[in-house]
Protein backbone atom coordinates (compact mmCIF):
# COMPACT_ATOMS: atom_id res chain seq x y z
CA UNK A 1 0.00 0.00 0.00
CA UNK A 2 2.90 2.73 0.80
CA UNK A 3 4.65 1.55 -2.52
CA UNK A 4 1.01 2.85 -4.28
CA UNK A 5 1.22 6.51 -2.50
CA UNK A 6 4.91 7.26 -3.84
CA UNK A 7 4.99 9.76 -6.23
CA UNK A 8 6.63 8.21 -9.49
CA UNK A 9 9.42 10.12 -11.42
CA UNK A 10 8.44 11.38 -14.89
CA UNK A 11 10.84 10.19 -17.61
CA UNK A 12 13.27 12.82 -18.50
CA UNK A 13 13.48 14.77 -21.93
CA UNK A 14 15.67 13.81 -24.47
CA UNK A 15 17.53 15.55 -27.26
CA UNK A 16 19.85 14.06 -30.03
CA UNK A 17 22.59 16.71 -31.17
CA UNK A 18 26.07 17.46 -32.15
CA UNK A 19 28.33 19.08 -29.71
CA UNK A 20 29.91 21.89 -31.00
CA UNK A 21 32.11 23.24 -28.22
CA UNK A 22 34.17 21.91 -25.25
CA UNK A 23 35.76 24.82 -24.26
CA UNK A 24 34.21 25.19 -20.72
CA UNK A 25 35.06 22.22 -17.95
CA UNK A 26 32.85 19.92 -17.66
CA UNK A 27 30.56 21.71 -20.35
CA UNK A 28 29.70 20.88 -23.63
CA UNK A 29 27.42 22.95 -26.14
CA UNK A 30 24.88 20.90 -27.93
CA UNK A 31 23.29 22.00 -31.24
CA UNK A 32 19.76 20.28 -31.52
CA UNK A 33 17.69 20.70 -35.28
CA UNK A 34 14.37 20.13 -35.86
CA UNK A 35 12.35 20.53 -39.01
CA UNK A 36 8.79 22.10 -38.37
CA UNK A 37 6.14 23.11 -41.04
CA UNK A 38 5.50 26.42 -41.65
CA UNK A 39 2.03 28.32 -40.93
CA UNK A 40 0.97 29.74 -43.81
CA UNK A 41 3.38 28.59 -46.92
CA UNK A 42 3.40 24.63 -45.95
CA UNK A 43 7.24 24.60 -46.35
CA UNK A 44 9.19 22.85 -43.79
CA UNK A 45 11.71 25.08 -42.51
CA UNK A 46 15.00 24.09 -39.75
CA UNK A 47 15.23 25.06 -36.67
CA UNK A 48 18.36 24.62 -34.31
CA UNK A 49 18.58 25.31 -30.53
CA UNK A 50 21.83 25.12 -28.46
CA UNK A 51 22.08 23.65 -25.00
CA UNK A 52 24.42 23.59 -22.37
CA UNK A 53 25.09 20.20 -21.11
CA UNK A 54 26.82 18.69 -17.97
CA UNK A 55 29.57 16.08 -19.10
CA UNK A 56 31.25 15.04 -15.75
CA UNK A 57 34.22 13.11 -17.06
CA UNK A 58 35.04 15.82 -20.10
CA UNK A 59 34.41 12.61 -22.58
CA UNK A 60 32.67 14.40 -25.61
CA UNK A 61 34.58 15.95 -28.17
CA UNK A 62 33.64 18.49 -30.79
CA UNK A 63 31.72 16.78 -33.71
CA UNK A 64 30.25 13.71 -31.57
CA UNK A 65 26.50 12.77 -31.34
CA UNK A 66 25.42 12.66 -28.18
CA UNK A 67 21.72 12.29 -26.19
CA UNK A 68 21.57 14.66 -23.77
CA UNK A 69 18.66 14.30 -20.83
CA UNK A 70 16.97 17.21 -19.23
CA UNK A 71 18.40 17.80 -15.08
CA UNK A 72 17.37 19.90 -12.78
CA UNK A 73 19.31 23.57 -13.21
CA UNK A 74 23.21 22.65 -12.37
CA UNK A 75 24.01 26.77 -13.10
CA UNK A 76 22.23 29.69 -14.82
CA UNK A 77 22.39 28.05 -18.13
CA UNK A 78 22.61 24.20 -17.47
CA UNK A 79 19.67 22.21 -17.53
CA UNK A 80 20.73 19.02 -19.00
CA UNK A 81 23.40 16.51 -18.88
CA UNK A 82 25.03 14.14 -21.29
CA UNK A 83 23.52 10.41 -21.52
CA UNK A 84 25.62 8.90 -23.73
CA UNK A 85 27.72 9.62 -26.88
CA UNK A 86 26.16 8.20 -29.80
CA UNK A 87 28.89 7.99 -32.45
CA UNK A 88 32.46 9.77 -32.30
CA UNK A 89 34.00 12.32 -34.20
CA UNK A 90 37.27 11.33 -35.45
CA UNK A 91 39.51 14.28 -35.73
């Protein structure tokens, strides 16, 4: 019965991007793009968004796909951390 009243933790968000910097410690830059359709003309159009994610053991590189999965705020700007890298950028 006590197992029944816990609240349950919602599944996190996910995004799929490429990391584009690794200048900061511990912090990469994620580039996310989506393709939406426009209002009026019908065209699909891109749109990219950049997040700041956590990466704890400085792993990612620039170039690398990663999933990233929404946190709770780590700074001003950090709201999600890295889940995994996807596929590796060799450079």
């Amino acid at each position: 019965m006590e197992e029944a009243n816990k609240k349950m933790r919602a599944k996190p968000k996910e995004q799929i991007g490429k990391v584009v910097s690794t200048k900061m410690d511990k912090t990469v830059v994620v580039q996310s793009s989506r393709k939406i359709k426009h209002k009026i003309y019908g065209k699909y159009v891109s749109k990219t968004s950049k997040f700041y994610a956590h990466d704890e053991k400085n792993v990612c590189k620039e170039g690398d796909v990663v999933r990233i999965l929404e946190t709770r705020p780590l700074s001003k700007n950090k709201r999600w951390r890295v889940g995994e890298v996807i596929s590796s950028s060799e450079l």
